[in-house]
C-alpha atoms as a PDB file:
ATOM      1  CA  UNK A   1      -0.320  15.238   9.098  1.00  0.00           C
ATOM      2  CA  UNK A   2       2.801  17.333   8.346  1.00  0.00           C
ATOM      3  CA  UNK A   3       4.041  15.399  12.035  1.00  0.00           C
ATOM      4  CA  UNK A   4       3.506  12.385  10.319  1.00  0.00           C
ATOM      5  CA  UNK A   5       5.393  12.911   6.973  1.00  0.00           C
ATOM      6  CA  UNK A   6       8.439  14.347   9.248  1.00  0.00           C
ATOM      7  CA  UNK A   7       8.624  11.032  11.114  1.00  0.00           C
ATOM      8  CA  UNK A   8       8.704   9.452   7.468  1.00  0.00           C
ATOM      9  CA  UNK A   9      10.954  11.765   6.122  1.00  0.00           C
ATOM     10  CA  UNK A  10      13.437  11.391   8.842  1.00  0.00           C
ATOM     11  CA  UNK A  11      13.067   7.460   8.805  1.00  0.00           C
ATOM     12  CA  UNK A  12      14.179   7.687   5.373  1.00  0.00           C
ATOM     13  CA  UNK A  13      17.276   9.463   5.513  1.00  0.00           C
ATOM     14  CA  UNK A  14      18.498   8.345   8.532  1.00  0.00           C
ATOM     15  CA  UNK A  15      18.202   4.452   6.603  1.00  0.00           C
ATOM     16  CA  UNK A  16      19.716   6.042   4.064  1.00  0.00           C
ATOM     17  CA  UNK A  17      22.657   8.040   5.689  1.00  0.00           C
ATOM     18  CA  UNK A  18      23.153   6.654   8.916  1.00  0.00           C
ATOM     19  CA  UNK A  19      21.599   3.139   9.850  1.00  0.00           C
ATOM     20  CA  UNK A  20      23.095  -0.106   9.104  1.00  0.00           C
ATOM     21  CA  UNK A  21      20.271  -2.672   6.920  1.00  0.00           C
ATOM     22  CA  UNK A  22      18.538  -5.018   8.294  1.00  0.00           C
ATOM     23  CA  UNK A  23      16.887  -8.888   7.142  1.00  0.00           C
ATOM     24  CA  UNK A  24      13.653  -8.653   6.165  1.00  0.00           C
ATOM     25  CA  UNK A  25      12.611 -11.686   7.936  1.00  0.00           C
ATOM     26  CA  UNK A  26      14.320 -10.268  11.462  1.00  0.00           C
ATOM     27  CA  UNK A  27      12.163  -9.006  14.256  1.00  0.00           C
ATOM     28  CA  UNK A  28      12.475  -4.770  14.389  1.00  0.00           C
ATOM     29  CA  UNK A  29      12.068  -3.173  18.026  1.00  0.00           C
ATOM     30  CA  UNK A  30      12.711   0.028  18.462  1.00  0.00           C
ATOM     31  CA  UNK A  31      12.238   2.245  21.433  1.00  0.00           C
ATOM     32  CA  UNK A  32      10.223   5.182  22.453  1.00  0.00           C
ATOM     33  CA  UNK A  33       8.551   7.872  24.487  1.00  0.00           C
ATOM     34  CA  UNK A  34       5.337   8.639  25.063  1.00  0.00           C
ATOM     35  CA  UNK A  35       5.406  12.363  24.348  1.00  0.00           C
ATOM     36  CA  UNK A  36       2.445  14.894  25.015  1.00  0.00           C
ATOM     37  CA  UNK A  37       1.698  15.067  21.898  1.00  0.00           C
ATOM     38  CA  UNK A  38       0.859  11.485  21.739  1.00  0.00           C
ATOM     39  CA  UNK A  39      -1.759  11.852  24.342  1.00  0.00           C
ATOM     40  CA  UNK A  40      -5.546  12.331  24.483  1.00  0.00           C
ATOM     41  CA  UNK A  41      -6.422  14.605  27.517  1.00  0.00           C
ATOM     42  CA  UNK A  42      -2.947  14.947  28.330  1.00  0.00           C
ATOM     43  CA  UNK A  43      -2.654  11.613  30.101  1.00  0.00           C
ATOM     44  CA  UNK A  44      -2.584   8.690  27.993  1.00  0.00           C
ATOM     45  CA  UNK A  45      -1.377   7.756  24.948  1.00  0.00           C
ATOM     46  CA  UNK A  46      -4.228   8.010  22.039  1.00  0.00           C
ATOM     47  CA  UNK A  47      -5.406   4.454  20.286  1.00  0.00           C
ATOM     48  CA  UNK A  48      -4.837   6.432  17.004  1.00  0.00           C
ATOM     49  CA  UNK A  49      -1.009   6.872  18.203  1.00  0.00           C
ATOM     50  CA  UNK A  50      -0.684   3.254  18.442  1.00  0.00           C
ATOM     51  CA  UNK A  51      -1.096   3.017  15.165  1.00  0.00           C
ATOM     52  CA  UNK A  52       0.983   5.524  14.064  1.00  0.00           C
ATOM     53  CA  UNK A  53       3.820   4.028  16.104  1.00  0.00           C
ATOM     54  CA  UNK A  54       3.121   0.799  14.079  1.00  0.00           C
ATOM     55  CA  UNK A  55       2.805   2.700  10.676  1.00  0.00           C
ATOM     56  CA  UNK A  56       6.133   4.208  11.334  1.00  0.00           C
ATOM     57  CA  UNK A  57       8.100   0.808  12.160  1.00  0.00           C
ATOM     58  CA  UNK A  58       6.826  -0.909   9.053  1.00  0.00           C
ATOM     59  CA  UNK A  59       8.308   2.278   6.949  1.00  0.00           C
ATOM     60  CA  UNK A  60      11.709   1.494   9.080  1.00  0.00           C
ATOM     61  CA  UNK A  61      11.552  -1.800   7.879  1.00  0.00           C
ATOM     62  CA  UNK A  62      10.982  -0.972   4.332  1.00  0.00           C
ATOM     63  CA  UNK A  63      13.653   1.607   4.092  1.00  0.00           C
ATOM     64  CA  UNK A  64      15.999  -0.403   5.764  1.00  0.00           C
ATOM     65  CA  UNK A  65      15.758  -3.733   4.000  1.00  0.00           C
ATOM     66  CA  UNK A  66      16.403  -4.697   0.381  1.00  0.00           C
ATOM     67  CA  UNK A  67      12.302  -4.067   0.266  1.00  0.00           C
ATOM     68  CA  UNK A  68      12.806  -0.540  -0.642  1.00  0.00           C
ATOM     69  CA  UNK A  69      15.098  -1.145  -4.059  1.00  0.00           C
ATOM     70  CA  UNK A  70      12.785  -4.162  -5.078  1.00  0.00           C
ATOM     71  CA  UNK A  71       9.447  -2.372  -4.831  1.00  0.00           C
ATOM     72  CA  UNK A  72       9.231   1.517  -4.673  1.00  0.00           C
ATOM     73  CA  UNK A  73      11.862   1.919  -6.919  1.00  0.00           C
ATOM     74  CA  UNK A  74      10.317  -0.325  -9.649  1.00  0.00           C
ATOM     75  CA  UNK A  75       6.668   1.207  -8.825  1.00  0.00           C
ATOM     76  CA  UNK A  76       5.422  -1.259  -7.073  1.00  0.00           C
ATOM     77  CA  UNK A  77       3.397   0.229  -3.988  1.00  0.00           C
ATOM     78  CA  UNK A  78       2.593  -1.540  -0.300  1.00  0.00           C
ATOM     79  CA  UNK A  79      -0.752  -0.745   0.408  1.00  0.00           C
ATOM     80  CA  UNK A  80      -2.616  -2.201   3.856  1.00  0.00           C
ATOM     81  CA  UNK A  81      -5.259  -4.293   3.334  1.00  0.00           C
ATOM     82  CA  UNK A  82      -6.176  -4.579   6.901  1.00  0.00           C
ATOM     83  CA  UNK A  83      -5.319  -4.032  10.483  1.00  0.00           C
ATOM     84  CA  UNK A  84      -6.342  -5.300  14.039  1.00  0.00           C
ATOM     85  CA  UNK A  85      -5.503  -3.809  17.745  1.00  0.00           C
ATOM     86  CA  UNK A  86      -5.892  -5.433  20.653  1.00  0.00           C
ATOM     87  CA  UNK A  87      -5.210  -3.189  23.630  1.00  0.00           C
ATOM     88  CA  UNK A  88      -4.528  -4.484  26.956  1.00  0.00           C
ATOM     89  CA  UNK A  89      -3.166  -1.971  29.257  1.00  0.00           C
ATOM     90  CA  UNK A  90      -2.745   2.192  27.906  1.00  0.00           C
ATOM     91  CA  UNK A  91       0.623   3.832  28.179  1.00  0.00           C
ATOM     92  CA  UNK A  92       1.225   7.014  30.036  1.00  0.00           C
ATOM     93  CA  UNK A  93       2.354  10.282  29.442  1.00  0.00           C
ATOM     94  CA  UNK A  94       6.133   9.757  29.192  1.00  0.00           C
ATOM     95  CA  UNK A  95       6.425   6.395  29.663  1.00  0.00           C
ATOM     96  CA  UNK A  96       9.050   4.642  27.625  1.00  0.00           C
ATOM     97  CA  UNK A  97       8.126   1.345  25.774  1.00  0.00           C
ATOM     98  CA  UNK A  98       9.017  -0.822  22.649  1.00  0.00           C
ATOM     99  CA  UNK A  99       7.403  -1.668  19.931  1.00  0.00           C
ATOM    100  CA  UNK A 100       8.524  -5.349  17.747  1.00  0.00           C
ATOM    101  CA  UNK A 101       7.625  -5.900  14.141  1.00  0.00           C
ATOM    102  CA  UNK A 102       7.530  -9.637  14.221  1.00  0.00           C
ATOM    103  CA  UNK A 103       6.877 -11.239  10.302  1.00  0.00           C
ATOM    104  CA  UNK A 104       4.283 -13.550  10.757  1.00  0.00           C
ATOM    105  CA  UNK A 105       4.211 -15.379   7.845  1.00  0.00           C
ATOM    106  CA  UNK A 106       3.033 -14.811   4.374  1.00  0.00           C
ATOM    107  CA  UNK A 107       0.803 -15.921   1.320  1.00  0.00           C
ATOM    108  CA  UNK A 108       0.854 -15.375  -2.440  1.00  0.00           C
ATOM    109  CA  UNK A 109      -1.094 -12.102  -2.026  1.00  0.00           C
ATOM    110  CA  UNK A 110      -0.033 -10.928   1.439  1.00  0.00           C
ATOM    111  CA  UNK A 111       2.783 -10.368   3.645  1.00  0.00           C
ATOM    112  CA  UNK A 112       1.056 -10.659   7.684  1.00  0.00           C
ATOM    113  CA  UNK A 113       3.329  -8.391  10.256  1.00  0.00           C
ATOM    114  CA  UNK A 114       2.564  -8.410  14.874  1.00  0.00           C
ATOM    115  CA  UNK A 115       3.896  -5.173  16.361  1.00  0.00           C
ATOM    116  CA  UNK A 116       3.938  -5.675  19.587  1.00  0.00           C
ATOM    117  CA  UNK A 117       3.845  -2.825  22.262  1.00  0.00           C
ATOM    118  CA  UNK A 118       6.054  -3.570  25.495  1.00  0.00           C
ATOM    119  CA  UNK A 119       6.691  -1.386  28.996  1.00  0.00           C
ATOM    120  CA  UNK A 120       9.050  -3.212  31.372  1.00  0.00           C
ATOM    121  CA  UNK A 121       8.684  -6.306  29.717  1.00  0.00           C
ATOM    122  CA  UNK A 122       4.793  -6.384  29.902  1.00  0.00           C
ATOM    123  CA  UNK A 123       2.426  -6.468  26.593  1.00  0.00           C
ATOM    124  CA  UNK A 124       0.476  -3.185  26.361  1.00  0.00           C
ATOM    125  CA  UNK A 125      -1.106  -3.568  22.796  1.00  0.00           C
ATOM    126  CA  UNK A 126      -0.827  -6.104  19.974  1.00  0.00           C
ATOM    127  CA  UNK A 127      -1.695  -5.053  16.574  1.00  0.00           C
ATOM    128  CA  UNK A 128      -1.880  -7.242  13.393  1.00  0.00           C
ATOM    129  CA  UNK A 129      -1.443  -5.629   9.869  1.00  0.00           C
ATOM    130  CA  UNK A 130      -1.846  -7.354   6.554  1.00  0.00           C
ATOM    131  CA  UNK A 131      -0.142  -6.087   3.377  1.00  0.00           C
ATOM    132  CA  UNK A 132       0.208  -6.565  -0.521  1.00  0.00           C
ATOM    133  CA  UNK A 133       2.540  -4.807  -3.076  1.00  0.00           C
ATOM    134  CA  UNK A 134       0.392  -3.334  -6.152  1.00  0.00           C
ATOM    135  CA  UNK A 135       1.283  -2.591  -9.370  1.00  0.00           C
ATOM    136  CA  UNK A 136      -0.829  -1.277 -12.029  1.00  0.00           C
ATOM    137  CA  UNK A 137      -3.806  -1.604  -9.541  1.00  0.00           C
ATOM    138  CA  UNK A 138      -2.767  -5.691  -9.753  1.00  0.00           C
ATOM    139  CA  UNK A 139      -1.539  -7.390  -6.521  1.00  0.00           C
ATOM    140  CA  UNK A 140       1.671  -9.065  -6.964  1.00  0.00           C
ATOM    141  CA  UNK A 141       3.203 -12.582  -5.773  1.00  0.00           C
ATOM    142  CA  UNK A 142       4.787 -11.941  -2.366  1.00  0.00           C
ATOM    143  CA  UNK A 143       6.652 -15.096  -2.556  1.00  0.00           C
ATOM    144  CA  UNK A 144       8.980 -13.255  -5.056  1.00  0.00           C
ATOM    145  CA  UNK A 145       9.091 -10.283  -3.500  1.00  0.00           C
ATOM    146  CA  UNK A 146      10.049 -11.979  -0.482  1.00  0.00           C
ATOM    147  CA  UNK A 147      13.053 -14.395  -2.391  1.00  0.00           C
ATOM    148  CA  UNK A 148      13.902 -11.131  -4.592  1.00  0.00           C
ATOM    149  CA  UNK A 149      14.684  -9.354  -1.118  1.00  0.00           C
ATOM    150  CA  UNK A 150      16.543 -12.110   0.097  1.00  0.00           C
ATOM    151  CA  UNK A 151      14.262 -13.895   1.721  1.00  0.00           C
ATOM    152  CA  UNK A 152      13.991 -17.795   1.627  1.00  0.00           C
ATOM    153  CA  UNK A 153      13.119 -20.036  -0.983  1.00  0.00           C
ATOM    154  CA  UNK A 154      10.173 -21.771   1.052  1.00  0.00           C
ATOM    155  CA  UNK A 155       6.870 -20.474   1.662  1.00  0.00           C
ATOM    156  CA  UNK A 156       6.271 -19.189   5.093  1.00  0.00           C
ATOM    157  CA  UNK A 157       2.582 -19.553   5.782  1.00  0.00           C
ATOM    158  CA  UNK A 158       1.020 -17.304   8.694  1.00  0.00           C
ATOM    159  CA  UNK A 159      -0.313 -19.576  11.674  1.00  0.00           C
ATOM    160  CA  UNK A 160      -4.198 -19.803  11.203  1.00  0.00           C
ATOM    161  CA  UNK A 161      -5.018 -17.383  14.412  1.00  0.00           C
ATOM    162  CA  UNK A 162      -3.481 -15.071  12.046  1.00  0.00           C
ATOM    163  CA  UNK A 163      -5.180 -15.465   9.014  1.00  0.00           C
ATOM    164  CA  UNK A 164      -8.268 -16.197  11.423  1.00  0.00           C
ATOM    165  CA  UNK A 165      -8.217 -12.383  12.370  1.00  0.00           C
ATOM    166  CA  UNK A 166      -8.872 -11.195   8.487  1.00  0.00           C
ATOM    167  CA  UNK A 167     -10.956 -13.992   8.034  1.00  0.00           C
ATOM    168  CA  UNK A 168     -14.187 -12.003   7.531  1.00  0.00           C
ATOM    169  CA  UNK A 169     -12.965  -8.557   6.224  1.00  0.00           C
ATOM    170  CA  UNK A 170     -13.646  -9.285   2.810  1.00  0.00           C
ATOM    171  CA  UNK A 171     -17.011 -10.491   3.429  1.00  0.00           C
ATOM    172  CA  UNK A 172     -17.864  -7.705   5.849  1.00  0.00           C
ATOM    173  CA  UNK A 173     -16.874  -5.233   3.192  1.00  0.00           C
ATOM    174  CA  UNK A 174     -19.253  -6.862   0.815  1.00  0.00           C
ATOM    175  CA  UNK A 175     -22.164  -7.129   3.558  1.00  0.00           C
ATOM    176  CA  UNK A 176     -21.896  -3.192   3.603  1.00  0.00           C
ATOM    177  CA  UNK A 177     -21.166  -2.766   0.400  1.00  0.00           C
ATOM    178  CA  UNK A 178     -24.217  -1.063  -1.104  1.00  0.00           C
ATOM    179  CA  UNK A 179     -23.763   1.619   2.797  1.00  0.00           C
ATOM    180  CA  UNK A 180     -20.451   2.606   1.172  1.00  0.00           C
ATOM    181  CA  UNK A 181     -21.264   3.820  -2.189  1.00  0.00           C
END
């Protein structure tokens, strides 16, 4: 865990001190390694890394957009509602590859992000991640949160594969509902 709040720390600062800002609504990629500490029997690169990889890019991109001023700093908190890998080929120790935040669209309650994992131009993993800002335990609009952060005017509506993926979570949590208590 204290890994994990380094990589966050040092995101942070260095979008504070040292990187330039970027659109919201541009794709991210950003390069790395897999190190031996991001592998399961020293090999290949853990499922749960994957999604620390894509935990860590989505903190880039709120850091270094306008996101940051218009929500943290005003108390309003992104939590994930829900995320999906798909994992098509596993990365090896050392192996370099990229990973691209693509916005996929949004709704009034949710903001719908692909991070896509690349080696030599070939797809590794795609996860999906679905996201609303709370305040005072209350979801807010994320049509003004986009146009506050300098987003467009327009809706951008995520294609219906997307929303197709999330379809069922809040029924599934129901279903199980009574298991979880």
């Amino acid at each position: 865990m204290l890994y994990y709040w380094l990589h966050v720390i040092h995101l942070y600062f260095g979008s504070l001190l040292f990187w330039k800002k970027v659109d919201l609504m541009s794709d991210l990629v950003r390069t790395r390694w897999v190190s031996i500490l991001d592998c399961e029997g020293l090999n290949y690169m853990a499922n749960s890394r994957y999604l620390f990889y894509m935990d860590l890019i989505r903190f880039e991109i709120l850091f270094r957009s306008k996101l940051f001023e218009n929500t943290y700093k005003k108390g309003v908190y992104a939590v994930l509602a829900s995320q999906k890998i798909i994992y098509k080929k596993p990365l090896k120790r050392w192996d370099k590859f990229t990973i691209t935040l693509v916005l996929e669209g949004w709704d009034d309650k949710y903001v719908y992000h692909k991070q896509v994992f690349k080696r030599n131009d070939e797809t590794h993993a795609i996860g999906f991640t679905k996201l609303t800002f709370w305040q005072h335990k209350k979801a807010l609009d994320m049509g003004k949160i986009i146009l506050d952060c300098g987003g467009p005017n327009t809706n951008m509506p995520p294609s219906e594969e997307v929303l197709g993926l999330f379809k069922s979570d809040y029924d599934i949590i129901q279903k199980h509902k009574k298991d979880l208590i």
